[in-house]
C-alpha atoms as a PDB file:
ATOM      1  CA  UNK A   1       0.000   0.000   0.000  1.00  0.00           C
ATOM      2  CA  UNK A   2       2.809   2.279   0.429  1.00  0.00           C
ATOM      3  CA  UNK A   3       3.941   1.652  -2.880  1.00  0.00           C
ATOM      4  CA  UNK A   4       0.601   2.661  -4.137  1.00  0.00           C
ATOM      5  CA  UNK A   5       0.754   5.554  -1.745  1.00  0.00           C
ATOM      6  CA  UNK A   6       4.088   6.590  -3.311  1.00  0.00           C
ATOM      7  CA  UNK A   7       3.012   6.146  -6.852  1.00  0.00           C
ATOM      8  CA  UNK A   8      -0.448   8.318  -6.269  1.00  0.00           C
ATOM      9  CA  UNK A   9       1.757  10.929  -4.180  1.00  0.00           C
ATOM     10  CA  UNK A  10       4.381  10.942  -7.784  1.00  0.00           C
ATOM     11  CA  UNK A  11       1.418  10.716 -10.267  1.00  0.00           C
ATOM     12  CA  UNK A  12       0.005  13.838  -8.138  1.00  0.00           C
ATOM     13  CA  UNK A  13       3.429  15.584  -8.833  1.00  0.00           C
ATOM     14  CA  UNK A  14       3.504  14.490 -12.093  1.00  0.00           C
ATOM     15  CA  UNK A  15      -0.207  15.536 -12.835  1.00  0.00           C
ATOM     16  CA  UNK A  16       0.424  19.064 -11.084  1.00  0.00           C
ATOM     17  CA  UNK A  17       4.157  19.212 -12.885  1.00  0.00           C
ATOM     18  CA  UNK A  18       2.377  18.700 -16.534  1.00  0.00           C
ATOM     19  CA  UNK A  19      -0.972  20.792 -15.732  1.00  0.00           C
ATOM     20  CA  UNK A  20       1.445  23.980 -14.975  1.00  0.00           C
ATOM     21  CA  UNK A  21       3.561  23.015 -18.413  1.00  0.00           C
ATOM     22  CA  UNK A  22       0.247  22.695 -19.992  1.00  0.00           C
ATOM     23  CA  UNK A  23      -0.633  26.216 -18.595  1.00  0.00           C
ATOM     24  CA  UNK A  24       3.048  28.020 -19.513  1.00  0.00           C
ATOM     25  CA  UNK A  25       2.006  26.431 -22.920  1.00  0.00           C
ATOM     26  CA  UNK A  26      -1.322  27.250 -23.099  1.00  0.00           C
ATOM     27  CA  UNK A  27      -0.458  30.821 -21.863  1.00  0.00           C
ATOM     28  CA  UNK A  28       2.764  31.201 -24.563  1.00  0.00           C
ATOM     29  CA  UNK A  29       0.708  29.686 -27.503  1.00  0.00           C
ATOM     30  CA  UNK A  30      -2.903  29.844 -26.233  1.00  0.00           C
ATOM     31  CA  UNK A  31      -4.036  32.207 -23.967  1.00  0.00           C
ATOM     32  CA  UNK A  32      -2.716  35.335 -26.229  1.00  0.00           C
ATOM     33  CA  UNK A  33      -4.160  34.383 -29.601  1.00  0.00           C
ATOM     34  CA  UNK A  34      -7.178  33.359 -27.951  1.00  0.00           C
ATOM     35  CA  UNK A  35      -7.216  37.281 -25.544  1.00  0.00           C
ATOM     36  CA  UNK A  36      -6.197  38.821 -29.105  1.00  0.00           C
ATOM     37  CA  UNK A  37      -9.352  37.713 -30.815  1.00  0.00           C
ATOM     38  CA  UNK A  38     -11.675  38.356 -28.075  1.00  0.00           C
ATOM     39  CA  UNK A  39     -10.056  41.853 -28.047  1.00  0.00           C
ATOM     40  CA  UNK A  40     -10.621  42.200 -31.912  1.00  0.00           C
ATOM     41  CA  UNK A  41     -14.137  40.871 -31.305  1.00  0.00           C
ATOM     42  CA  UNK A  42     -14.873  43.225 -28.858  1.00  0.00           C
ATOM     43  CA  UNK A  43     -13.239  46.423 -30.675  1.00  0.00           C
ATOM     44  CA  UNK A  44     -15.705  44.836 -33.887  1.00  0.00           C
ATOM     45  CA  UNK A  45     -18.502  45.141 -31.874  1.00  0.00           C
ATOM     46  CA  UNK A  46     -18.259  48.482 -30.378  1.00  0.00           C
ATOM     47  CA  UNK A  47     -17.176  49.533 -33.914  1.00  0.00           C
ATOM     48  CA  UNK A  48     -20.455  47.743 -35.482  1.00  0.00           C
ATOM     49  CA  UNK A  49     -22.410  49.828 -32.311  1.00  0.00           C
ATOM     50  CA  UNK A  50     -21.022  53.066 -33.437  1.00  0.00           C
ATOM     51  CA  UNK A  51     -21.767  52.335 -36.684  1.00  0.00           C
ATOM     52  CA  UNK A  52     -25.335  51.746 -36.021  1.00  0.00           C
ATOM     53  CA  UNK A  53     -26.002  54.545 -33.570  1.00  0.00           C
ATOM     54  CA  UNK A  54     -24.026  56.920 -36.163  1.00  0.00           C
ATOM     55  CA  UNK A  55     -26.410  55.182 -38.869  1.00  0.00           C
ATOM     56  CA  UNK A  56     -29.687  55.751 -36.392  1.00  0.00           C
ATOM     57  CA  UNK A  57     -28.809  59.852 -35.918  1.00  0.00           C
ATOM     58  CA  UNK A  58     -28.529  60.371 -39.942  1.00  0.00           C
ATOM     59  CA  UNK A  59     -31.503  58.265 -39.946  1.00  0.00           C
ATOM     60  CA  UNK A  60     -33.186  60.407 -37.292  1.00  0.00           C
ATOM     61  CA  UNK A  61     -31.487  63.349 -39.206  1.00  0.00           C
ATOM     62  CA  UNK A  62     -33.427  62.281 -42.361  1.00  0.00           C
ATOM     63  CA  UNK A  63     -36.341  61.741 -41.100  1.00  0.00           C
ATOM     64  CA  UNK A  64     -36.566  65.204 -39.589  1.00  0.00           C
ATOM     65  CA  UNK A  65     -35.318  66.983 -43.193  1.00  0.00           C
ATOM     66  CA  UNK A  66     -38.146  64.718 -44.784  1.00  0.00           C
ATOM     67  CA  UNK A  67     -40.467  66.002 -42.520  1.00  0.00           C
ATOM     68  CA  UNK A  68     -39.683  69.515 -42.538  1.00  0.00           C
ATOM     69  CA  UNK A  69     -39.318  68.803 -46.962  1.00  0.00           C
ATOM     70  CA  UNK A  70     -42.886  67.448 -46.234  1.00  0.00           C
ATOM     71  CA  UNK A  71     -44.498  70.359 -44.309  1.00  0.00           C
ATOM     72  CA  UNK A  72     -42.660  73.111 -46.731  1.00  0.00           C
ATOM     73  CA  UNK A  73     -44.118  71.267 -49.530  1.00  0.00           C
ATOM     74  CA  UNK A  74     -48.049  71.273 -48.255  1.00  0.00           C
ATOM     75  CA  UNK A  75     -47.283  75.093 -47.614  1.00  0.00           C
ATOM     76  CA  UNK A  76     -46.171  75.447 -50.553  1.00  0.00           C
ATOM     77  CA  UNK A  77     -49.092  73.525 -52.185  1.00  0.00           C
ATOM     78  CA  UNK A  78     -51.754  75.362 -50.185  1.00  0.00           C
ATOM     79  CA  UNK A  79     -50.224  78.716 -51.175  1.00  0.00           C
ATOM     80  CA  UNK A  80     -50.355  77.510 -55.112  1.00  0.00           C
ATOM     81  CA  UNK A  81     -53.954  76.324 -54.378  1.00  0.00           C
ATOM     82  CA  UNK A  82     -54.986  79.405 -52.818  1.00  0.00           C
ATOM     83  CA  UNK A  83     -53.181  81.389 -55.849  1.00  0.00           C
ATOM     84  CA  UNK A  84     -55.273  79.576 -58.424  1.00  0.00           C
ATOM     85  CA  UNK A  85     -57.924  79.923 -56.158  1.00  0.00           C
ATOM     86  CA  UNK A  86     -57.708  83.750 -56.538  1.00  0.00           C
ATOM     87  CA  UNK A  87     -56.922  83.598 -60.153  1.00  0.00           C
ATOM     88  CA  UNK A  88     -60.421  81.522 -60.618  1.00  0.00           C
ATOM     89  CA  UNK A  89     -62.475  84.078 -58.875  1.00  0.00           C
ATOM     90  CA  UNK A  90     -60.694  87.218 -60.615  1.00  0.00           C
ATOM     91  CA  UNK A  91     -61.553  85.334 -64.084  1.00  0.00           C
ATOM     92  CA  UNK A  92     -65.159  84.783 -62.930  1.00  0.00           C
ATOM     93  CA  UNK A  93     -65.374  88.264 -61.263  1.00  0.00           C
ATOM     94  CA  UNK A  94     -63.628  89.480 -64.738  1.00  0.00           C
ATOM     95  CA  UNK A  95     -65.918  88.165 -66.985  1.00  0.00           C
ATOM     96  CA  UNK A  96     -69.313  88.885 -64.961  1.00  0.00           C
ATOM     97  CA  UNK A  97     -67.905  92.494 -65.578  1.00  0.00           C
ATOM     98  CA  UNK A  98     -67.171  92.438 -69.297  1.00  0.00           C
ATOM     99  CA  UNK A  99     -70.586  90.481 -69.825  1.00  0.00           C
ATOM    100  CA  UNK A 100     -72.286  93.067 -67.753  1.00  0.00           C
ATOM    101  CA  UNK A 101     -70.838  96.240 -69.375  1.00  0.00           C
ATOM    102  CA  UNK A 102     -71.175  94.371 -72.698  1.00  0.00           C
ATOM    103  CA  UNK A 103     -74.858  93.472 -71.589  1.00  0.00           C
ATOM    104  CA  UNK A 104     -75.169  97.666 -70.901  1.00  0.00           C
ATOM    105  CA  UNK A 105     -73.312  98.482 -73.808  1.00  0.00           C
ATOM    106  CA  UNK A 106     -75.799  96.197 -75.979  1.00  0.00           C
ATOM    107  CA  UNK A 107     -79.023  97.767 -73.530  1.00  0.00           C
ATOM    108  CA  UNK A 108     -77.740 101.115 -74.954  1.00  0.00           C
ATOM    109  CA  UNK A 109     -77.019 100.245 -78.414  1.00  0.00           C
ATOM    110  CA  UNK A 110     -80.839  98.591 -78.816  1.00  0.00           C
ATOM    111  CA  UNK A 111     -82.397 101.973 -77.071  1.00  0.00           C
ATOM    112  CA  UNK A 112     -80.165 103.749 -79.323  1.00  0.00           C
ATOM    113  CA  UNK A 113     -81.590 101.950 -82.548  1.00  0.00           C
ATOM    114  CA  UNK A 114     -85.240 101.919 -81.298  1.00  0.00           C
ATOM    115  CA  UNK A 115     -84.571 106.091 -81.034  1.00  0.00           C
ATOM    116  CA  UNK A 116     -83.320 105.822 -84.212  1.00  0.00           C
ATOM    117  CA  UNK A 117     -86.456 103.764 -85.629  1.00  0.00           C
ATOM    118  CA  UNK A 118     -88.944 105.811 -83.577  1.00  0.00           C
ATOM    119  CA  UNK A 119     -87.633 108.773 -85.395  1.00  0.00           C
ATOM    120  CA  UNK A 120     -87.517 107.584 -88.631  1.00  0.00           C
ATOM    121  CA  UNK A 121     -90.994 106.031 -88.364  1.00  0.00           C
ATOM    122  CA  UNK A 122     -91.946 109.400 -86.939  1.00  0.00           C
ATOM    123  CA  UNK A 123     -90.387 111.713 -89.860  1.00  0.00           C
ATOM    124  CA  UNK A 124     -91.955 109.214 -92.084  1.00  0.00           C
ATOM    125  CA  UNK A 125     -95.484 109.749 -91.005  1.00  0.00           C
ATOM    126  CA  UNK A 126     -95.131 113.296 -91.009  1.00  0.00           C
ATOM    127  CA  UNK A 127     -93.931 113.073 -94.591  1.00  0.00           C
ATOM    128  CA  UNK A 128     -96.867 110.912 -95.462  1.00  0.00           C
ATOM    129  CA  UNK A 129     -99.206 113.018 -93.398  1.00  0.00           C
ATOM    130  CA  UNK A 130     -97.854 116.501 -95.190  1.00  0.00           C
ATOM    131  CA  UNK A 131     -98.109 114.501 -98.830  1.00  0.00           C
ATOM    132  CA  UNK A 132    -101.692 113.572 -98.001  1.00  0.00           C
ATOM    133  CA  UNK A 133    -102.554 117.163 -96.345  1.00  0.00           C
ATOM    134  CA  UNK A 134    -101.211 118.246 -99.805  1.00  0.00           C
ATOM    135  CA  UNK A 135    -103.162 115.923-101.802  1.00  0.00           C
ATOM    136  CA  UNK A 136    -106.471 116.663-100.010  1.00  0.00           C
ATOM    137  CA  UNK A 137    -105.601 120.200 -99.966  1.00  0.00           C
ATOM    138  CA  UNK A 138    -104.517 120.246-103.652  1.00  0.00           C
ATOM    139  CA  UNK A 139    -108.175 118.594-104.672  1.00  0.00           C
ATOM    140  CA  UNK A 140    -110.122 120.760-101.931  1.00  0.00           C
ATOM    141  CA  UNK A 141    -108.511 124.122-103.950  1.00  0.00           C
ATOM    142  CA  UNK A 142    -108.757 122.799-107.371  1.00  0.00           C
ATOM    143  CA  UNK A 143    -112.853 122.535-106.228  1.00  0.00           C
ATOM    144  CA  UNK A 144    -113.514 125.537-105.298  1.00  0.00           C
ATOM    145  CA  UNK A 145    -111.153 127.429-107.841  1.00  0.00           C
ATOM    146  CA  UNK A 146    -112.887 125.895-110.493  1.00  0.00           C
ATOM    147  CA  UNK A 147    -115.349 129.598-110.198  1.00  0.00           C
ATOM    148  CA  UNK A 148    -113.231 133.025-110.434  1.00  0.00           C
ATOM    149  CA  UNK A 149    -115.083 134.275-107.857  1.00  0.00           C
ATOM    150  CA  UNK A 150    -114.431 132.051-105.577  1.00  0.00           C
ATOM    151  CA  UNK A 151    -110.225 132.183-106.460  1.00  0.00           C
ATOM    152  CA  UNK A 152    -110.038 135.723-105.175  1.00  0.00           C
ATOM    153  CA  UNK A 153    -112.538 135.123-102.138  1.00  0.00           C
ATOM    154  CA  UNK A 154    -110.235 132.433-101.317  1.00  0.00           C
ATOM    155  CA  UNK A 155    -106.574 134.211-101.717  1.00  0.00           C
ATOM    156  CA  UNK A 156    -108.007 137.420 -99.148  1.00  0.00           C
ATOM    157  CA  UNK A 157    -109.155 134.526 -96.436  1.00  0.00           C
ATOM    158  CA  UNK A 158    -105.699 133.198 -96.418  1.00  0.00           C
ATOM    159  CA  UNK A 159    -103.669 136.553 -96.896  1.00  0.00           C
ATOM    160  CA  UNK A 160    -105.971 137.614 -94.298  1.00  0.00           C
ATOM    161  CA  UNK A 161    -105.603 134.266 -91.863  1.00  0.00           C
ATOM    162  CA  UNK A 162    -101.542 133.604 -92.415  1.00  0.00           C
ATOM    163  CA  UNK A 163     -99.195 135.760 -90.165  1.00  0.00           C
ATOM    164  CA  UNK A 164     -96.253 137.269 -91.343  1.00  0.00           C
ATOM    165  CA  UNK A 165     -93.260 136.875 -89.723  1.00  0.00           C
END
């Protein structure tokens, strides 16, 4: 039993002897790789955090200029729509007032005409009244001339009845 004593006790040594050379190994070869990668890894990372953060503040960034792009642009829409909004009623307000002076203009023109007409017709029954006057005065006279008595009778009444200016 000793002996088996002795050989755990040196297998011990022997087991603690090659687990620290296993370590000075693991640490030479190992342990620095293995530190350098988890180092690179880590640097990645925060590097692929900035990143995104720096990629979430443009998109923030670009969100707000769309928005502000959006709001200029519905100004800028309701100003153009109230523009041809204005323009719409000046044409209608424009042409109510050219078809109402043209409606007075036409008003006058017809009176005008119908003053015209009146006046015509008016100068053309006095023309027709003093042609028949004539006639029936022409036939009246040529009656009563017919005696020479009568003639001179008739020539004193109307010396006698027209006024001299």
């Amino acid at each position: 039993m000793q002996l088996l004593e002795s050989f755990s006790f040196g297998l011990f040594i022997w087991q603690i002897v090659l687990f620290i050379a296993l370590l000075l190994l693991l640490k030479k070869f190992a342990w620095k790789p293995i530190l350098d990668a988890v180092d690179e890894r880590e640097k990645s990372i925060e590097s692929a955090l900035k990143g995104a953060e720096e990629a979430e503040r443009r998109m923030q960034a670009l969100q707000a200029d769309n928005e502000a792009a959006k709001k200029e642009a519905m100004i800028e829409r309701d100003a153009i729509m109230k523009e041809a909004r204005d323009t719409r009623d000046d044409i209608i307000s424009d042409a109510k007032t050219a078809a109402s002076e043209e409606g007075v203009k036409m008003i006058a023109a017809a009176r005008e005409e119908i003053d015209i007409q009146k006046k015509a017709a008016i100068a053309d029954i006095k023309t027709q009244v003093a042609s028949l006057s004539l006639d029936i005065a022409e036939k009246v006279v040529r009656q009563k001339l017919s005696a020479d008595g009568s003639q001179k009778e008739l020539i004193d009444t109307l010396l006698n009845e027209s006024k001299l200016n």
